[in-house]
Protein backbone atom coordinates (compact mmCIF):
# COMPACT_ATOMS: atom_id res chain seq x y z
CA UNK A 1 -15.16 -54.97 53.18
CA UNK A 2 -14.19 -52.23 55.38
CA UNK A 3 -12.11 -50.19 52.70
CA UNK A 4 -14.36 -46.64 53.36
CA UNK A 5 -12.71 -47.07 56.56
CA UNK A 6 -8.92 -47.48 56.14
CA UNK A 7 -8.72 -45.70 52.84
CA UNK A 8 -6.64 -46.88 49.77
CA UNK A 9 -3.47 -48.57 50.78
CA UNK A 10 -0.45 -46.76 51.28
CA UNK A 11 1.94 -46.50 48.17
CA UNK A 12 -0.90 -46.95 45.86
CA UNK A 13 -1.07 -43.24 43.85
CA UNK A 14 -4.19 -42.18 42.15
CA UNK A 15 -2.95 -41.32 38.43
CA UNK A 16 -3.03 -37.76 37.51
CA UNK A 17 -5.71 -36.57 35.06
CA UNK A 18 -4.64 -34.49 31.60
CA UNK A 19 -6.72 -31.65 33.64
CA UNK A 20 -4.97 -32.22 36.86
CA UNK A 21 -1.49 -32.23 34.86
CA UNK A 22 -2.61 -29.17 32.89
CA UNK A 23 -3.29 -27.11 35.80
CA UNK A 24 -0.15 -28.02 37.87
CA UNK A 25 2.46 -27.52 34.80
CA UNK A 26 0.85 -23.41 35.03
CA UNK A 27 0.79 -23.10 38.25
CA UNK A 28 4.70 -24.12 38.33
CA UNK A 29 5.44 -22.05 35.06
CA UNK A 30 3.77 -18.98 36.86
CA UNK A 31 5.08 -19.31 40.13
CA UNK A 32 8.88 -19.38 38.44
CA UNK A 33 7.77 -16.64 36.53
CA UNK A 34 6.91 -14.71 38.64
CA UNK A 35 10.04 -14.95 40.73
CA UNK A 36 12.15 -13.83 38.31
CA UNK A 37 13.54 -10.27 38.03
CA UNK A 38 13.76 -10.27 33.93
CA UNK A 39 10.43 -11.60 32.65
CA UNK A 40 11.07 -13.82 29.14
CA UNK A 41 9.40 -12.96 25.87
CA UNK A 42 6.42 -15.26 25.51
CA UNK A 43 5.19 -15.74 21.69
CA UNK A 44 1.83 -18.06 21.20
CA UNK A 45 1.50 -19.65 18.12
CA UNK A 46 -2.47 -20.22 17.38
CA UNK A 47 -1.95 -22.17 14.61
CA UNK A 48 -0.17 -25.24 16.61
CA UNK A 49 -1.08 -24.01 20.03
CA UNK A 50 2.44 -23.65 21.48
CA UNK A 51 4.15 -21.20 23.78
CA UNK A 52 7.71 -20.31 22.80
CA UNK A 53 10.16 -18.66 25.54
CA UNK A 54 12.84 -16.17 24.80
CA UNK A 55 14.91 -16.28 28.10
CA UNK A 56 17.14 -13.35 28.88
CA UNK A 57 21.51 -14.15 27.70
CA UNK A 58 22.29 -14.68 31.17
CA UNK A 59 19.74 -15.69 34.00
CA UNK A 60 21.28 -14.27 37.66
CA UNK A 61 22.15 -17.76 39.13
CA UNK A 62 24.22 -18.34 35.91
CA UNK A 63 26.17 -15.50 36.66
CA UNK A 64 27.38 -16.63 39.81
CA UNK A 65 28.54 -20.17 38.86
CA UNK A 66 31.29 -18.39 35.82
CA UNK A 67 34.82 -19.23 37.57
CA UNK A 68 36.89 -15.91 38.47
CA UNK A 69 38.58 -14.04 35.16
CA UNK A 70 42.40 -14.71 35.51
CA UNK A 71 44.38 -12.16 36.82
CA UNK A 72 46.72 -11.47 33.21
CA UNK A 73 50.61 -11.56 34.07
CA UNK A 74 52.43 -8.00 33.52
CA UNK A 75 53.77 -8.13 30.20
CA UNK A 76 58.36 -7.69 30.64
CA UNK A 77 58.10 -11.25 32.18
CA UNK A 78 56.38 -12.77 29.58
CA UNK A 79 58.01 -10.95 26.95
CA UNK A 80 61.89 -12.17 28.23
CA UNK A 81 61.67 -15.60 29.69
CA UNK A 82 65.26 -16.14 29.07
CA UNK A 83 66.97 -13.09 30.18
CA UNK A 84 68.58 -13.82 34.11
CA UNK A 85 68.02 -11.18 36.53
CA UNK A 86 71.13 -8.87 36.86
CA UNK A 87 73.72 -9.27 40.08
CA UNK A 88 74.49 -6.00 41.68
């Protein structure tokens, strides 16, 4: 009787229309990017309406997560492994 007043009930989600859907997956795709510093290749196929992304080799954040190189060992210790060191 009074529901104008109190509004829906809380948990209760309106669904999301194909328009709503539509105009939030842009706004998301624009907003990332735009925040990127190397813009991807964007193709559009008319034929089947799709969008196809070439993304850069390495994005910046990818960079950052490779583990260090390994320091290589100098090359007489690895060469003689059995020879003992000499006493004086």
């Amino acid at each position: 009787m009074f529901k104008f007043l109190f509004g829906t009930k809380p948990g209760v989600t309106k669904p999301e229309t194909q328009r709503d859907t539509f105009e939030r997956v842009v706004k998301e795709l624009n907003e990332m990017i735009s925040a990127m510093p190397q813009k991807p290749k964007v193709t559009v196929d008319p034929n089947t309406g799709s969008f196809a992304f070439e993304a850069p080799e390495q994005f910046p954040d990818e960079a950052l997560a490779l583990p260090k190189p390994e320091v290589a060992k100098s090359e007489p210790e690895a060469a003689n492994p059995k020879e003992e060191p000499k006493a004086a």
